[in-house]
N, C-alpha and C. Protein backbone atom coordinates (compact mmCIF):
# COMPACT_ATOMS: atom_id res chain seq x y z
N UNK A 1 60.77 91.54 105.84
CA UNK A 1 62.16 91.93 105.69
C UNK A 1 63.03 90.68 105.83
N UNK A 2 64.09 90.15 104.42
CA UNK A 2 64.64 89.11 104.95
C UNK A 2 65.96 89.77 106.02
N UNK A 3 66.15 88.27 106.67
CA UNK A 3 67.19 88.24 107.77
C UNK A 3 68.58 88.62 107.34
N UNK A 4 69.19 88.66 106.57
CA UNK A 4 70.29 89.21 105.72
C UNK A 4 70.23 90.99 105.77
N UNK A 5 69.18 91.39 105.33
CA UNK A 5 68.98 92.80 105.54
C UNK A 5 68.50 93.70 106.91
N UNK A 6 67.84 92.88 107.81
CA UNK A 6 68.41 93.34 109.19
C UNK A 6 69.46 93.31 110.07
N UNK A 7 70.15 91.94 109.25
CA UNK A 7 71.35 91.92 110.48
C UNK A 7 72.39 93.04 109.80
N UNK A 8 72.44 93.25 108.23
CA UNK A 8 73.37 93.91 107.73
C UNK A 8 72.72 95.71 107.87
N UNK A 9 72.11 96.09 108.67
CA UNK A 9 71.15 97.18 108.69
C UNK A 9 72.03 97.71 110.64
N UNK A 10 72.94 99.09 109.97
CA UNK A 10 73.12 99.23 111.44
C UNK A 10 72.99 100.69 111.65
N UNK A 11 72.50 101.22 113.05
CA UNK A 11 72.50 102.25 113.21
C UNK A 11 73.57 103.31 113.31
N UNK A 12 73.61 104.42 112.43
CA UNK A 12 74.42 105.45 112.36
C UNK A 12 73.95 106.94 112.65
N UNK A 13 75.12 107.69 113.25
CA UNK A 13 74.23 109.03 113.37
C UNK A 13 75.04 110.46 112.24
N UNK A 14 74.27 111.09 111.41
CA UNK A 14 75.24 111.78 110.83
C UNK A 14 75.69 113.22 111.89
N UNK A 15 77.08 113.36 112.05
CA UNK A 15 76.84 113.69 112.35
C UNK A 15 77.85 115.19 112.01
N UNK A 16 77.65 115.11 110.88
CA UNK A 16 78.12 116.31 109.54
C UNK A 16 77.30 117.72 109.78
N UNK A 17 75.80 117.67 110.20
CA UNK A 17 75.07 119.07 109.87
C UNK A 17 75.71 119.41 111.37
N UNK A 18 76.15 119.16 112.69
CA UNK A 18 76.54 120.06 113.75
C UNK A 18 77.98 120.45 113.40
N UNK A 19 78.32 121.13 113.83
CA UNK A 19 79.84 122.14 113.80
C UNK A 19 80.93 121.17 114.38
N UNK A 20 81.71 120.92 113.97
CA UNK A 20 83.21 119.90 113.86
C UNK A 20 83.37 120.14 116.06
N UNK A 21 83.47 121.40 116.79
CA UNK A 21 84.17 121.54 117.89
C UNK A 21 82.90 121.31 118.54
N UNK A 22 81.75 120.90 118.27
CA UNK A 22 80.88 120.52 118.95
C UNK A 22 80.87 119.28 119.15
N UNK A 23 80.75 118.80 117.87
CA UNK A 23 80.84 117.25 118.15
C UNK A 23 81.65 116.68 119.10
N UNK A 24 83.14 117.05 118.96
CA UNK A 24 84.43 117.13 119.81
C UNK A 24 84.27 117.28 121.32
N UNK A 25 83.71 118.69 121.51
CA UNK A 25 83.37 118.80 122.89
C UNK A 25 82.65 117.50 123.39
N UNK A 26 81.03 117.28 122.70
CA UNK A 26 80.28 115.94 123.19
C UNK A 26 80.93 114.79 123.54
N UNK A 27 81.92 114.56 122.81
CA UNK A 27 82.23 113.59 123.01
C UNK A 27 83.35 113.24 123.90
N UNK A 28 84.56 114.67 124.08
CA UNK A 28 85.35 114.16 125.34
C UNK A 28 84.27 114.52 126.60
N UNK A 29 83.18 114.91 126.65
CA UNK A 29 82.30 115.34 127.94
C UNK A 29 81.74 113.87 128.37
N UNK A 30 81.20 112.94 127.05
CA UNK A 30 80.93 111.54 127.17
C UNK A 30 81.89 110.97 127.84
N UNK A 31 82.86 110.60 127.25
CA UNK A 31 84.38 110.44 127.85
C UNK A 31 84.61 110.74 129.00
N UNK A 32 85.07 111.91 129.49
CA UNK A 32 85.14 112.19 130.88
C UNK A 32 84.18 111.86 132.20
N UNK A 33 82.49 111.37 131.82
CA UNK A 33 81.48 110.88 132.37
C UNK A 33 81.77 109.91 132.81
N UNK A 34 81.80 109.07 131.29
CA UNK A 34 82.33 107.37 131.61
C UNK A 34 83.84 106.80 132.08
N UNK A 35 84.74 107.94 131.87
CA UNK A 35 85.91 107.88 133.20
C UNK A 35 85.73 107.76 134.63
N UNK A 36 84.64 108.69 134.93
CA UNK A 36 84.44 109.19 136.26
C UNK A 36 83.62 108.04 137.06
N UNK A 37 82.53 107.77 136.44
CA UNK A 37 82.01 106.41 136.67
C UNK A 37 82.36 105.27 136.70
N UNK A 38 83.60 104.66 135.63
CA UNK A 38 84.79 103.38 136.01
C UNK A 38 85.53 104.33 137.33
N UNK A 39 86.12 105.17 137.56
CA UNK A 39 86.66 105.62 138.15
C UNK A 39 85.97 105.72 140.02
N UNK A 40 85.00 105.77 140.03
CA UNK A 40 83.81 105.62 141.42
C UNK A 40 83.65 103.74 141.67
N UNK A 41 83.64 103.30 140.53
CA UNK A 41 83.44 101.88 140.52
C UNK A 41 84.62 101.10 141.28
N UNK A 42 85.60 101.59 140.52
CA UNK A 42 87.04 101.14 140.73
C UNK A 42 87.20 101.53 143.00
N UNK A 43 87.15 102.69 143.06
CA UNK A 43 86.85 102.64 144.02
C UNK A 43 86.08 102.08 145.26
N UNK A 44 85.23 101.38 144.85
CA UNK A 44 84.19 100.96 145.31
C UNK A 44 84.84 99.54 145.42
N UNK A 45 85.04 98.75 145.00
CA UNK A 45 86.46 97.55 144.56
C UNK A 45 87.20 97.53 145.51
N UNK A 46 87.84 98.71 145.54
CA UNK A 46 88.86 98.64 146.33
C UNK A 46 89.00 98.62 147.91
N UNK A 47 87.45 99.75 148.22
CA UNK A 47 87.19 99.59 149.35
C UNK A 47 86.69 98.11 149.80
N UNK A 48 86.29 97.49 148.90
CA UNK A 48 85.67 96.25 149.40
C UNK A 48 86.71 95.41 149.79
N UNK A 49 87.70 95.28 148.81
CA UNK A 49 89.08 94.29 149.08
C UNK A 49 89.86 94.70 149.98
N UNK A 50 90.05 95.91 149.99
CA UNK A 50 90.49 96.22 151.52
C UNK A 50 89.66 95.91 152.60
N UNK A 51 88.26 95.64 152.49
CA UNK A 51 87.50 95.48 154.01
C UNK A 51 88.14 93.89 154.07
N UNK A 52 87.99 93.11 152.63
CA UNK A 52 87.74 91.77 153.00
C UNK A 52 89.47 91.31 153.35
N UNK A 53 90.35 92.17 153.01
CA UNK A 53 91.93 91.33 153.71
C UNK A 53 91.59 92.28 155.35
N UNK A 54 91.24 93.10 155.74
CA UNK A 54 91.68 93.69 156.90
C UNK A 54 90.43 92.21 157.65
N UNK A 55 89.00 92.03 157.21
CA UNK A 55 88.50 91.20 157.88
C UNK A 55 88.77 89.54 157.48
N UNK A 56 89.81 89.27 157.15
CA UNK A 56 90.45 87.55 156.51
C UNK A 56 91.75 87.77 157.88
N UNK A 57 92.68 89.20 157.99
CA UNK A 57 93.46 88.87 158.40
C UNK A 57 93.35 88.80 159.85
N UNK A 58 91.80 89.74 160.30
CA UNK A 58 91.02 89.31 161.86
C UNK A 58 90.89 88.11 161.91
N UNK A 59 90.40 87.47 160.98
CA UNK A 59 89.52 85.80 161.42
C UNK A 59 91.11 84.59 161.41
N UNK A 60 91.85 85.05 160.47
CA UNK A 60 93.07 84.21 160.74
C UNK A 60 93.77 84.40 161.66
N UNK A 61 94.04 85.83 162.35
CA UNK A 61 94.50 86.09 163.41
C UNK A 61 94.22 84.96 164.78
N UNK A 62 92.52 85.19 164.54
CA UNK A 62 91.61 84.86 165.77
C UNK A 62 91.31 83.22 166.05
N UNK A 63 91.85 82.81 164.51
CA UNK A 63 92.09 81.47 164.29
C UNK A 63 93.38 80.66 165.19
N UNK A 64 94.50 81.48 164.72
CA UNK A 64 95.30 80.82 165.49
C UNK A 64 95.79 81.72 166.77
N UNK A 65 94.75 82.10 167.34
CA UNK A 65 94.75 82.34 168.76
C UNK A 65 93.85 81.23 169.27
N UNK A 66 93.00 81.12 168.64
CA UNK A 66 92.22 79.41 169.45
C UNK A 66 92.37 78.45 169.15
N UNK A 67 93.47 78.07 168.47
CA UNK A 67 93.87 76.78 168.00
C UNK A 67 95.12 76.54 168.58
C-alpha cells in the first residue's frame, strides 16, 4: 500500500442506518461523561492548589517566625 493512500485513508462511522434521536442521545450521553470527568479532574486541581497555598503560607509563616 503506497504511503499517500494510508495517510489519506481515515476512519469513519456511518452512521445513517441508526435512527436520527439515537444518534443524538449517544452523543450528548458521550458529552455529559466527558464533562463529568474534566469536571472531577478540575476538582482534583483545585484541591491540590489549595493544599499547596494553605501549606506555602505555613512554611512562610514559620519562616519568618525563625528568622
Amino acid at each position: 500500500m503506497p504511503l499517500a493512500e494510508a495517510v489519506t485513508r481515515s476512519f469513519t462511522m456511518d452512521l445513517s442506518a441508526y435512527p436520527r434521536w439515537a444518534v443524538i442521545l449517544a452523543g450528548a450521553a458521550v458529552a455529559a461523561v466527558a464533562l463529568w470527568l474534566l469536571m472531577k479532574v478540575l476538582k482534583w486541581t483545585l484541591w491540590l492548589l489549595i493544599g499547596a497555598v494553605v501549606l506555602g503560607g505555613l512554611g512562610w509563616a514559620a519562616w519568618e517566625l525563625l528568622r
